[in-house]
Protein backbone atom coordinates (compact mmCIF):
# COMPACT_ATOMS: atom_id res chain seq x y z
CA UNK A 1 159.54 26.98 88.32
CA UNK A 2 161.63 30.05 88.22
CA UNK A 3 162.23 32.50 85.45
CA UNK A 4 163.29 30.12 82.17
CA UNK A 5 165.72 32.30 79.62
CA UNK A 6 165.45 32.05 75.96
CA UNK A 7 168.97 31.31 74.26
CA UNK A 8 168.10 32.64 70.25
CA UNK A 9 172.02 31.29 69.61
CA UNK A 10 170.88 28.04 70.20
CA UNK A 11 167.64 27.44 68.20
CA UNK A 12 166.38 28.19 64.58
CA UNK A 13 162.82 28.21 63.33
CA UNK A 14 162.21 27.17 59.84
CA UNK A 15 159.03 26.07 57.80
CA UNK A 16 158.45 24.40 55.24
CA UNK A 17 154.99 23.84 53.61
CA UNK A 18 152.96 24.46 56.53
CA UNK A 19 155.37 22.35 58.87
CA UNK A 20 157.40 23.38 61.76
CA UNK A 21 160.74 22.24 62.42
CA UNK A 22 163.73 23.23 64.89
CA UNK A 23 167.20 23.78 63.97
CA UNK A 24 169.24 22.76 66.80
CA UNK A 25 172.19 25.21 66.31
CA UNK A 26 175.15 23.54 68.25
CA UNK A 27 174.22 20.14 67.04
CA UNK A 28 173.13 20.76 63.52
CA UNK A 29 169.76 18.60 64.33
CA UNK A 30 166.84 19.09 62.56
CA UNK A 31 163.50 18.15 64.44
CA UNK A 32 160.04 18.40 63.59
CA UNK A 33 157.79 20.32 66.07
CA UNK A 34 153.76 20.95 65.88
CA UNK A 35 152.04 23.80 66.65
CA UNK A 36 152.37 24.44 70.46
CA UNK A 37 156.00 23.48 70.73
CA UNK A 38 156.73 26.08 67.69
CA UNK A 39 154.18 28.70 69.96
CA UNK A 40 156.12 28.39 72.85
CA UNK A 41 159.39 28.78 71.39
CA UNK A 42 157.95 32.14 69.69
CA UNK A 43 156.94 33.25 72.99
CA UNK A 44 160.01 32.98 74.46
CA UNK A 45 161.79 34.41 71.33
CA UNK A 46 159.52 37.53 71.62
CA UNK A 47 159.93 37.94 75.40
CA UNK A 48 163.02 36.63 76.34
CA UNK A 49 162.28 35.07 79.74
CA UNK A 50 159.17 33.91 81.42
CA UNK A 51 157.93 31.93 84.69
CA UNK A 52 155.59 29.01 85.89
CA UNK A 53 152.55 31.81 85.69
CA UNK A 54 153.52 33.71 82.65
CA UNK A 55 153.69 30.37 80.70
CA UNK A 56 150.49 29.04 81.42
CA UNK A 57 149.19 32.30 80.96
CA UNK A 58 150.05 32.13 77.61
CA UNK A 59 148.67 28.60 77.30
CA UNK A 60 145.80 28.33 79.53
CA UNK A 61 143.97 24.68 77.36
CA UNK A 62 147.41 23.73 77.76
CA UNK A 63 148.02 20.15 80.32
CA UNK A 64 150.34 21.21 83.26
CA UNK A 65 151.86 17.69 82.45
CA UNK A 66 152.38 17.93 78.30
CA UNK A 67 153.52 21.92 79.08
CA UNK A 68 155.84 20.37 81.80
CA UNK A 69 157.20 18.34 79.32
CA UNK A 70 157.65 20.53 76.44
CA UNK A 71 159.59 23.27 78.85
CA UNK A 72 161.71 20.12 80.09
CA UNK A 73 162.53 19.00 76.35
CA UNK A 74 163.91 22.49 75.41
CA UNK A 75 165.85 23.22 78.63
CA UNK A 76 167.39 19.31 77.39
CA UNK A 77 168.58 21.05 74.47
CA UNK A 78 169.50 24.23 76.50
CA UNK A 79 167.23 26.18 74.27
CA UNK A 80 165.94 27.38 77.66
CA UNK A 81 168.37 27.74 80.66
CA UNK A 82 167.36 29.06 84.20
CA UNK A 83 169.74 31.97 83.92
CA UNK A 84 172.90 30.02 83.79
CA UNK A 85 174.97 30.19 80.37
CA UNK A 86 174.53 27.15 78.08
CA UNK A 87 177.26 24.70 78.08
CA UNK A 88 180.11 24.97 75.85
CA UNK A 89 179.55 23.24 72.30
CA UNK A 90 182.72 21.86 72.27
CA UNK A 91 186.08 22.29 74.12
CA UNK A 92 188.27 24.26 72.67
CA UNK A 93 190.45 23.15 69.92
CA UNK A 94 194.16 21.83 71.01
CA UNK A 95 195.95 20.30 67.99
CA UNK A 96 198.65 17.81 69.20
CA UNK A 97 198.59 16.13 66.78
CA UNK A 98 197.85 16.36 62.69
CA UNK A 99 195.60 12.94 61.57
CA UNK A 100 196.95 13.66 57.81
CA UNK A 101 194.77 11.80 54.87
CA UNK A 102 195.27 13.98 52.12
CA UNK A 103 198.56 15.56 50.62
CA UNK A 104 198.41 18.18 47.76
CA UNK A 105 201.16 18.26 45.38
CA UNK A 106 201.48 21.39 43.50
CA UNK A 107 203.03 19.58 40.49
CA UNK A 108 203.92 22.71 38.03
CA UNK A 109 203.19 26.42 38.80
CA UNK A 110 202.84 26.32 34.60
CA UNK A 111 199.63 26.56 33.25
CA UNK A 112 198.20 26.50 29.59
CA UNK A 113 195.93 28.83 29.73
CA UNK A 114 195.52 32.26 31.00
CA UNK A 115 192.71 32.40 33.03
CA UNK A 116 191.84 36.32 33.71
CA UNK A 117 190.46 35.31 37.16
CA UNK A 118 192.87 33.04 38.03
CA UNK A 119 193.66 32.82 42.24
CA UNK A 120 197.50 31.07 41.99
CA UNK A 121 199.99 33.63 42.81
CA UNK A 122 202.58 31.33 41.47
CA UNK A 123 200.94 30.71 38.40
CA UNK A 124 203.89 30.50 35.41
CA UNK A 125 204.00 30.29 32.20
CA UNK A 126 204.03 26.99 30.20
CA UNK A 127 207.77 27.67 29.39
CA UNK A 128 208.54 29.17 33.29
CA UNK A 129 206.60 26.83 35.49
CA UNK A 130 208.80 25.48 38.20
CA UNK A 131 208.05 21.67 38.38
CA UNK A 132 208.19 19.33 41.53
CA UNK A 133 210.46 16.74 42.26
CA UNK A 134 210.29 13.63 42.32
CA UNK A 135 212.39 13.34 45.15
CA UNK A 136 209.63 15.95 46.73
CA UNK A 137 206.64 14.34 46.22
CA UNK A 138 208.44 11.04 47.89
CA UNK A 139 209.18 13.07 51.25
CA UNK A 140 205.60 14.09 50.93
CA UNK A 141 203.77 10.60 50.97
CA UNK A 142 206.91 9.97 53.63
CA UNK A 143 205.60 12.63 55.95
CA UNK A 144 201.80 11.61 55.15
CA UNK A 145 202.92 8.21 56.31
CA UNK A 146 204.50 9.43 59.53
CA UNK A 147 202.21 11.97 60.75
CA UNK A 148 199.13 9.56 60.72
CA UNK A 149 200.60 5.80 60.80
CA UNK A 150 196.90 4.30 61.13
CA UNK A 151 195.08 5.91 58.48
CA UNK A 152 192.79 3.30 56.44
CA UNK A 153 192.89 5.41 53.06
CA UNK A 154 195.04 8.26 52.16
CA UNK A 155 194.45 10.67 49.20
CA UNK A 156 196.96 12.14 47.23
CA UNK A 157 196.03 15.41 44.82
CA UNK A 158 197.71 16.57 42.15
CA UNK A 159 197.73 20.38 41.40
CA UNK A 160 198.80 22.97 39.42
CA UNK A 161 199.36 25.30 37.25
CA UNK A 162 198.18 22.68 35.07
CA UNK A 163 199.02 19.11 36.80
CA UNK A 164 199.30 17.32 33.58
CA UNK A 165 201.70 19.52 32.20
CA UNK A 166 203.65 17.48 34.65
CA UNK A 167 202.24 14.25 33.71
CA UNK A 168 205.79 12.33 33.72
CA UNK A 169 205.76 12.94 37.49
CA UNK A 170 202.33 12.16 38.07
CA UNK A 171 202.86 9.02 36.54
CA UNK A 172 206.31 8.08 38.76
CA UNK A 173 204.06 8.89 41.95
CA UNK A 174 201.41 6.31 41.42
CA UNK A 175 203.93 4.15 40.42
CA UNK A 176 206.10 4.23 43.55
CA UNK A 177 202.54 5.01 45.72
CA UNK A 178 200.51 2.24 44.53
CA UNK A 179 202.90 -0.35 45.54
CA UNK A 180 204.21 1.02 48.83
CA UNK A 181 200.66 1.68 50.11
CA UNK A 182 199.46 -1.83 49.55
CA UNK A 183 202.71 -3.15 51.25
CA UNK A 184 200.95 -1.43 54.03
CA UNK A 185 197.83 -3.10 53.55
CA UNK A 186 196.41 0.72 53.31
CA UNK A 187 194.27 2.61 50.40
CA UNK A 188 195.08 5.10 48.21
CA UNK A 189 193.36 7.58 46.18
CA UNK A 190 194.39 9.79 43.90
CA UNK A 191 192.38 12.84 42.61
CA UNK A 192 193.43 15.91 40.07
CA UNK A 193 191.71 18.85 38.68
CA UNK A 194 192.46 19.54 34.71
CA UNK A 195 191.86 22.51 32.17
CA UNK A 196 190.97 19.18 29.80
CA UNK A 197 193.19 20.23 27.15
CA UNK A 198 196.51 18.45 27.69
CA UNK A 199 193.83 15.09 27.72
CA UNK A 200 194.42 12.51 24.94
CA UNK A 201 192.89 9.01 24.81
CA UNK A 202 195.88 7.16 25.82
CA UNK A 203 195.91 9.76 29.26
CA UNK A 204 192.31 9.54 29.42
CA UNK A 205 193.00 5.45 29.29
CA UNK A 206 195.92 5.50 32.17
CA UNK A 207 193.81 7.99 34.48
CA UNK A 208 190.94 5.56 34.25
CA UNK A 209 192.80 2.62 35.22
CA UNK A 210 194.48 4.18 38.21
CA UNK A 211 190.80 5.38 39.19
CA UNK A 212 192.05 8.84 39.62
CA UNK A 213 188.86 10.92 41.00
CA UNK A 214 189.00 13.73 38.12
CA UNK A 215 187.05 17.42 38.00
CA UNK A 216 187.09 19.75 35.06
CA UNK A 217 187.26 23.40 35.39
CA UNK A 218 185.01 24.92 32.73
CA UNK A 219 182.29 27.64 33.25
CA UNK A 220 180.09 26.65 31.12
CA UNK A 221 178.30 27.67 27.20
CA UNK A 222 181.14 28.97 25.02
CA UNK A 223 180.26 32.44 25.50
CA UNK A 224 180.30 31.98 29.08
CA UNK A 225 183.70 30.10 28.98
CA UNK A 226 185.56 32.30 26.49
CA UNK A 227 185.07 35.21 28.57
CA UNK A 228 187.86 34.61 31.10
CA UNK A 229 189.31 31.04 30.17
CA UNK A 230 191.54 31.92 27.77
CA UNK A 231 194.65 30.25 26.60
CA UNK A 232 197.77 31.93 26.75
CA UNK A 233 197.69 33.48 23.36
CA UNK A 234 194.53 35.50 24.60
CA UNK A 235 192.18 33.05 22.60
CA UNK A 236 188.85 31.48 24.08
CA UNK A 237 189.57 27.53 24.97
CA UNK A 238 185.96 26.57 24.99
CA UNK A 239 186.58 24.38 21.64
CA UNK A 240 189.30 22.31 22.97
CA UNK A 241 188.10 22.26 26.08
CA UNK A 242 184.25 21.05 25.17
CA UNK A 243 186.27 18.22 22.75
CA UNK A 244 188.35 17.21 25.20
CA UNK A 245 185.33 16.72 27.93
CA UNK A 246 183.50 14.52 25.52
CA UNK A 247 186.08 12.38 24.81
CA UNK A 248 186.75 12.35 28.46
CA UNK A 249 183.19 11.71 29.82
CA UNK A 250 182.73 9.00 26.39
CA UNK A 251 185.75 6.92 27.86
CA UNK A 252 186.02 7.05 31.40
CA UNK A 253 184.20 4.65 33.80
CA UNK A 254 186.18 4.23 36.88
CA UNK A 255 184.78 6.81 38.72
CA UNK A 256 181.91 10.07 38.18
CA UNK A 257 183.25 13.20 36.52
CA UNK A 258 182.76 16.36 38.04
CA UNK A 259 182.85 19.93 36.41
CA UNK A 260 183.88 23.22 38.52
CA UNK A 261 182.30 26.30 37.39
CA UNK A 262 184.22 29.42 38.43
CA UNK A 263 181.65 32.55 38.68
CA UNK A 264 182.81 35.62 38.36
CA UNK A 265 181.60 39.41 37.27
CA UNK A 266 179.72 38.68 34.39
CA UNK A 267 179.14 34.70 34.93
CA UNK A 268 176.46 34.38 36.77
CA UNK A 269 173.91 32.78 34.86
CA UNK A 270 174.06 29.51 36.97
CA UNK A 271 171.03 27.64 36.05
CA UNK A 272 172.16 28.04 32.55
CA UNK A 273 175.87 26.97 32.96
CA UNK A 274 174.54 23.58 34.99
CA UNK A 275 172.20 22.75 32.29
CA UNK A 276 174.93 22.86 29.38
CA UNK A 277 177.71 20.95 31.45
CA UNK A 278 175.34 18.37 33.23
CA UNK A 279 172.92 17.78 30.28
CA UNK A 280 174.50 19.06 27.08
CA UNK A 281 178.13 17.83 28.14
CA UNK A 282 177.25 14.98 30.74
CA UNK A 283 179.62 15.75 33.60
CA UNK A 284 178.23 13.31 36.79
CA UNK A 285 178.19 16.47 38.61
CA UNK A 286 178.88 20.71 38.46
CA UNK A 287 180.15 22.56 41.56
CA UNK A 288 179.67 26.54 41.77
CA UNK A 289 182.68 28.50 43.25
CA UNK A 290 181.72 32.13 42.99
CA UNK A 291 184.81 34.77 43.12
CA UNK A 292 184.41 37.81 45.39
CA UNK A 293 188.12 38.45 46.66
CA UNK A 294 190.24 37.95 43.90
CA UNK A 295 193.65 40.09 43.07
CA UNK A 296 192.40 41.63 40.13
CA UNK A 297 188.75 43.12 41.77
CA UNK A 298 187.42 43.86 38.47
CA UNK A 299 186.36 40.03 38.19
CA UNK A 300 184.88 39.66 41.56
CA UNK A 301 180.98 39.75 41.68
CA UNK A 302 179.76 42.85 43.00
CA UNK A 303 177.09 43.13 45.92
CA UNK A 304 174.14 42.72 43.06
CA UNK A 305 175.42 39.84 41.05
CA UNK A 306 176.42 37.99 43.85
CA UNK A 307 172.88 37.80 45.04
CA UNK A 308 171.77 37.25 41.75
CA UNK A 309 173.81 34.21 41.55
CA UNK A 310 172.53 33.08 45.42
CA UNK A 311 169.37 33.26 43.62
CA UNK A 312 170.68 31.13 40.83
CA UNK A 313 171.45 28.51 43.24
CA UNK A 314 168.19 28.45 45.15
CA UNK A 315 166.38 28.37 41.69
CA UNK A 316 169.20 25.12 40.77
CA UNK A 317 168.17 24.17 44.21
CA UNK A 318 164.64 24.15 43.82
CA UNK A 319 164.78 21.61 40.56
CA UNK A 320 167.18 19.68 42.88
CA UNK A 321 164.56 19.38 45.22
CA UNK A 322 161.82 18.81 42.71
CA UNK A 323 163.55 15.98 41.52
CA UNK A 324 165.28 14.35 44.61
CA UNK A 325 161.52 14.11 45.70
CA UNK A 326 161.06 11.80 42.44
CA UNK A 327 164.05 9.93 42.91
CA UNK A 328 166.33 11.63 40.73
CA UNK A 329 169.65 13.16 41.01
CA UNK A 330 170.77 16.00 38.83
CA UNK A 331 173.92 16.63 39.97
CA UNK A 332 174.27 19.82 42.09
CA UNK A 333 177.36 20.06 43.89
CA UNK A 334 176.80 22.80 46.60
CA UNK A 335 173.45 20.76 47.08
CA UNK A 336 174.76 17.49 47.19
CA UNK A 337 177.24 18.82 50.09
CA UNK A 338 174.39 21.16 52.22
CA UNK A 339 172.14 17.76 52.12
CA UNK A 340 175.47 15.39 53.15
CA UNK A 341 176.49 18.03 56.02
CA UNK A 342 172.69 17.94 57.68
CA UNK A 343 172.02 14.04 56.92
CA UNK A 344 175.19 13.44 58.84
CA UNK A 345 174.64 15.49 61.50
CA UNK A 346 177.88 17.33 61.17
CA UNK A 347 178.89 20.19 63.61
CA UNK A 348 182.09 21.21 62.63
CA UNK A 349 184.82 23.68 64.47
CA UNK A 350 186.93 24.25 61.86
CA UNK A 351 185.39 25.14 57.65
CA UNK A 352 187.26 22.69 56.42
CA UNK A 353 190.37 20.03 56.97
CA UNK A 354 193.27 22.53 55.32
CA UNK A 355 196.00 22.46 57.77
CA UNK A 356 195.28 19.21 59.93
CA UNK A 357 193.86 16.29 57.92
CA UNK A 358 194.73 18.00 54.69
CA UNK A 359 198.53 20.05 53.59
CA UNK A 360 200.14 21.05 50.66
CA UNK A 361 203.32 21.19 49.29
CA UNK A 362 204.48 23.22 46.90
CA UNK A 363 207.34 22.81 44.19
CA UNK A 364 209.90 23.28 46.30
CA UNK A 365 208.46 21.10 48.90
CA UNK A 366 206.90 24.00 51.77
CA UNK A 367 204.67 23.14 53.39
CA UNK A 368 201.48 25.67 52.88
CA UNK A 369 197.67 25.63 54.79
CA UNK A 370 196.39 24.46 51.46
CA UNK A 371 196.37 24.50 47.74
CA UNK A 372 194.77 28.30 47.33
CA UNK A 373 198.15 29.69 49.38
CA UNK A 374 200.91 28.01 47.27
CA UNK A 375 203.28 31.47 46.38
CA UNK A 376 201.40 33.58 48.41
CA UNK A 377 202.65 35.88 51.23
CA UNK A 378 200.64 33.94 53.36
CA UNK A 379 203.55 32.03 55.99
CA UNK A 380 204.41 28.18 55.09
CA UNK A 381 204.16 25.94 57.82
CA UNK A 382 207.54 23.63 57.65
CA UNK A 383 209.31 21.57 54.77
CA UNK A 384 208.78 17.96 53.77
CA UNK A 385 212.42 17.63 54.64
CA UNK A 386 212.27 19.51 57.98
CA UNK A 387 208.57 18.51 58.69
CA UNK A 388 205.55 20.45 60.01
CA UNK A 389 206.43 23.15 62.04
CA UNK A 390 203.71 22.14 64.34
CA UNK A 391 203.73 24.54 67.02
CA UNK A 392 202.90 27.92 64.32
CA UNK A 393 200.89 25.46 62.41
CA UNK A 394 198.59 24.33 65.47
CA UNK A 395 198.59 27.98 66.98
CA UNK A 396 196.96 28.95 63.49
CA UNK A 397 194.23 26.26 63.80
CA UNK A 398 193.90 27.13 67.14
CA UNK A 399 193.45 30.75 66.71
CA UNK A 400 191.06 30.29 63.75
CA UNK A 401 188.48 27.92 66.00
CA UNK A 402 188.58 30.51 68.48
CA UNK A 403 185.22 32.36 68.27
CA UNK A 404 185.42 35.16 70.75
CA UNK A 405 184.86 38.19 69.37
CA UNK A 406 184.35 37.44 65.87
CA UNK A 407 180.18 37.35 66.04
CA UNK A 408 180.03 33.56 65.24
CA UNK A 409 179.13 32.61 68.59
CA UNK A 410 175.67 33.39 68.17
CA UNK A 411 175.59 32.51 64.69
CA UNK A 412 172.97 30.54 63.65
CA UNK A 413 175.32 29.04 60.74
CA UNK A 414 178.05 28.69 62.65
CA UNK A 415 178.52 24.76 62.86
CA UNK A 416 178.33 24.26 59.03
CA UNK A 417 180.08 27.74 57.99
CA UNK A 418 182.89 27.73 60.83
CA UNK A 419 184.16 30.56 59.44
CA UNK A 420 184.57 30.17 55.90
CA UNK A 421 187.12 29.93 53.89
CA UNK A 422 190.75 30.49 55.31
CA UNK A 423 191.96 31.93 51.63
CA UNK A 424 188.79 33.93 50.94
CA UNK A 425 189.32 35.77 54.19
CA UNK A 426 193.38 36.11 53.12
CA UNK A 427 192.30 37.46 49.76
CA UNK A 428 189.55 39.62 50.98
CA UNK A 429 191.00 40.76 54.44
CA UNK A 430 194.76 39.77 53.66
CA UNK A 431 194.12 38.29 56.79
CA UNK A 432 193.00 34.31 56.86
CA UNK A 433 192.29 34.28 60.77
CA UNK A 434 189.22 36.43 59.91
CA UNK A 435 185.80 35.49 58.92
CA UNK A 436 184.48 35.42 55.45
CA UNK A 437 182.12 38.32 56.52
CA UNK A 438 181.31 39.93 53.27
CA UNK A 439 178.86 37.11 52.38
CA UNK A 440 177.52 36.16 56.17
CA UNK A 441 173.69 37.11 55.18
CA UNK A 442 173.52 35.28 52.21
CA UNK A 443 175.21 32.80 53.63
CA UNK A 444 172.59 32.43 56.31
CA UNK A 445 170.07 32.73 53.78
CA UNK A 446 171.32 29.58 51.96
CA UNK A 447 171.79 27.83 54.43
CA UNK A 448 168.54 28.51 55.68
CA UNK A 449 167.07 27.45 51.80
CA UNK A 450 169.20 23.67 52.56
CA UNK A 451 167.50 23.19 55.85
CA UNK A 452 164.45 23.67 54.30
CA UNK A 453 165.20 21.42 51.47
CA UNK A 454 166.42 18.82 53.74
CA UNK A 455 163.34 18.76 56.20
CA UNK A 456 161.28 18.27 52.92
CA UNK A 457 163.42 15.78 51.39
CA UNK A 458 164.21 13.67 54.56
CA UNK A 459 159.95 13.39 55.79
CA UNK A 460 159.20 12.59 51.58
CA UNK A 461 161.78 10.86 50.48
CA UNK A 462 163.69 9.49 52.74
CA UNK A 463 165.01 6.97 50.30
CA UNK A 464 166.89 9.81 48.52
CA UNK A 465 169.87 10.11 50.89
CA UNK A 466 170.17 5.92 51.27
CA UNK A 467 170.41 5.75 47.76
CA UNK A 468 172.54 8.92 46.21
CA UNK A 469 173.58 11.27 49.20
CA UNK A 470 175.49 8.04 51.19
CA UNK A 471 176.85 6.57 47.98
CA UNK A 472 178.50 9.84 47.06
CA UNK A 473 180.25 9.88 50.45
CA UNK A 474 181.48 5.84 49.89
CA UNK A 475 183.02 7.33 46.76
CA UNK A 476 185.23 10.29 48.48
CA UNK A 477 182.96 12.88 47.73
């Protein structure tokens, strides 16, 4: 055997109470290892190459044979290569074509509130938003329809602004999409994210019926809330909004309600915020979103609170774990999505479907990367009339996979992060084609929490991912 060389981009180490396991970096496997497979690793980690002699050296009560092995198992998973470099993960990403299943429809650029933080950069006034046509929206689901033919379920998405400040074309869309879809013999879902305050009973009643998969923003306690979700008058919306929720979350049955919690300078208390939507309120589930490249910097989390609120989420992520281990399911969002990503193995190229299975349109019908770049300087990628402009749209996919140079090669994140997001990088960069840098170590450090978590969970309770984790992913989550 000739000199074997250690490939640290490749492999992980991670325990968790006293075991060892292996994160196989380009396939987002997690194995379990014991003692002499986790020594050897370390030994190559801390010398970086080493031959037939220098290994049993090292491991002289060792069996030729079971050492033989071992070596052979991690040059498998080209954790060890004889010199040459390791295979590519993948090859690299050609779009030809654009396997559409979801279409966002940026219904209104009005809003209701004022929101201090707020990301929209065509974000109106009730009495100035600039409201889609129906005659839009149509060549939207047309182009849906076109682009992928075959799909088994499509999604449609209503933004805003405020989407139900638009509710009159909401409604003509699922009437003229229900219909045409089943012609088809196809599926289709329809999903929208609400301030809560334009809800009545009779809404609450038609939303429900059309099984529309709805999330509330709301950031939690009134104090909390107040601070930046304002209405447009410069009051807190708390009130309403709380009302509104509980009428909501009393009526609806079709599908789980979720609540997104926007943190920003200030907000960060994020064990506290889950506990008051989730168990004072009753939302299914709460999803964190924390702000660090906003327009207006003087809501973005600095350096120390965003820490503070990584540490939020591992303490959140800690009861999470407590309780998945009994069974239970408390609703964590960023949890709930970490455990789905590792249980299913996923290794993905790009952070997320925006600009191949996933578009938006805005009111005018352009065609943007996703819902975040609606009015931004950021370029559109076609019209609904025109269609995709595929060649700019694919060279920006393209472009974005391409690692080289960026320091995500070697990443040990870099199959579940790919990146980040496209519009954090705009917003903090003003250039989406760059990574989402400015929180790579903590990042890596949550990441590295989940793994642990997940090893844990999927050696105790196994059960926990057959019976909430797979569920959540039947019902689109």
């Amino acid at each position: 055997m000739g000199y074997l060389f250690y490939q640290p981009q490749n492999a992980h180490r991670v325990e968790v109470e006293g075991r060892n396991l292996l994160f196989h970096i380009p396939t987002t496997s997690l194995f379990e290892i014991d003692s002499l497979d986790a020594a050897v690793i370390d030994a190559f980690a801390q010398t970086g190459r080493a031959d037939a002699d220098a290994i049993r050296s090292l491991f002289p009560s060792a069996e030729p044979s079971d050492m033989a092995r071992r070596i052979q198992g991690l040059v498998d998973l080209e954790i060890l290569t004889d010199g040459r470099a390791p295979s590519p993960e993948r090859p690299p990403v050609k779009i030809t074509q654009f396997p559409l299943t979801t279409m966002v429809l940026n219904v209104n650029t009005g809003c209701n509130l004022s929101c201090t933080y707020c990301y929209k950069e065509d974000l109106d006034t009730p009495s100035k938003g600039r409201r889609m046509a129906f005659d839009t929206a149509v060549r939207s689901i047309d182009l849906l329809l076109k682009e992928s033919p075959d799909q088994k379920t499509y999604n449609i998405v209503f933004f805003g602004g405020e989407p139900l400040s638009n509710l009159a074309l909401i409604r003509e869309v699922v009437e003229h999409a229900e219909p045409r879809f089943a012609a088809l013999g196809k599926a289709v879902n329809f999903t929208l994210t609400t301030n809560a305050t334009l809800l009545n009973e009779q809404v609450v009643d038609w939303l429900d019926a059309h099984r529309f998969g709805l999330t509330v923003s709301m950031d939690g306690p009134k104090a909390l809330h107040d601070k930046n979700r304002k209405t447009v008058g410069g009051k807190g919306s708390y009130d309403a909004v709380a009302a509104k929720a509980r009428m909501l979350l009393a009526r609806y049955r079709s599908r789980p309600v979720g609540a997104r919690v926007t943190l920003t300078a200030g907000v960060t208390a994020v064990e506290e915020i889950w506990d008051h939507l989730k168990n004072d309120l009753g939302f299914a589930e709460v999803g964190f979103s924390p702000v660090t490249s906003g327009p207006m910097t003087a809501f973005n989390l600095t350096g120390d609170e965003l820490q503070a609120v990584f540490e939020g989420m591992k303490s959140l992520g800690r009861r999470y774990h407590r309780e998945a281990l009994e069974g239970r399911n408390i609703g964590f969002s960023n949890m709930h999505q970490m455990m789905q990503d590792l249980y299913e193995g996923r290794s993905k190229a790009l952070p997320c479907g925006a600009g191949v299975g996933m578009l938006a349109v805005d009111h005018a019908g352009e065609i943007n990367l996703c819902h975040r770049f609606t009015g931004s300087d950021m370029e559109t990628f076609g019209t609904v009339t025109d269609g995709i402009a595929r060649d700019r749209l694919a060279g920006f996919i393209e472009a974005r996979a391409d690692r080289t140079g960026k320091g995500c090669a070697t990443c040990r994140i870099r199959n579940l992060c790919s990146g980040g997001c496209y519009h954090e990088s705009y917003a903090h960069f003003t250039d989406p084609l760059k990574p989402a840098y400015h929180y790579c170590d903590l990042m890596r450090d949550w990441v590295d929490f989940g793994i642990g978590v997940y090893g844990d969970l999927i050696a105790r309770a196994p059960e926990f991912f057959h019976n909430v984790i797979a569920p959540r992913r039947a019902n689109g989550k």
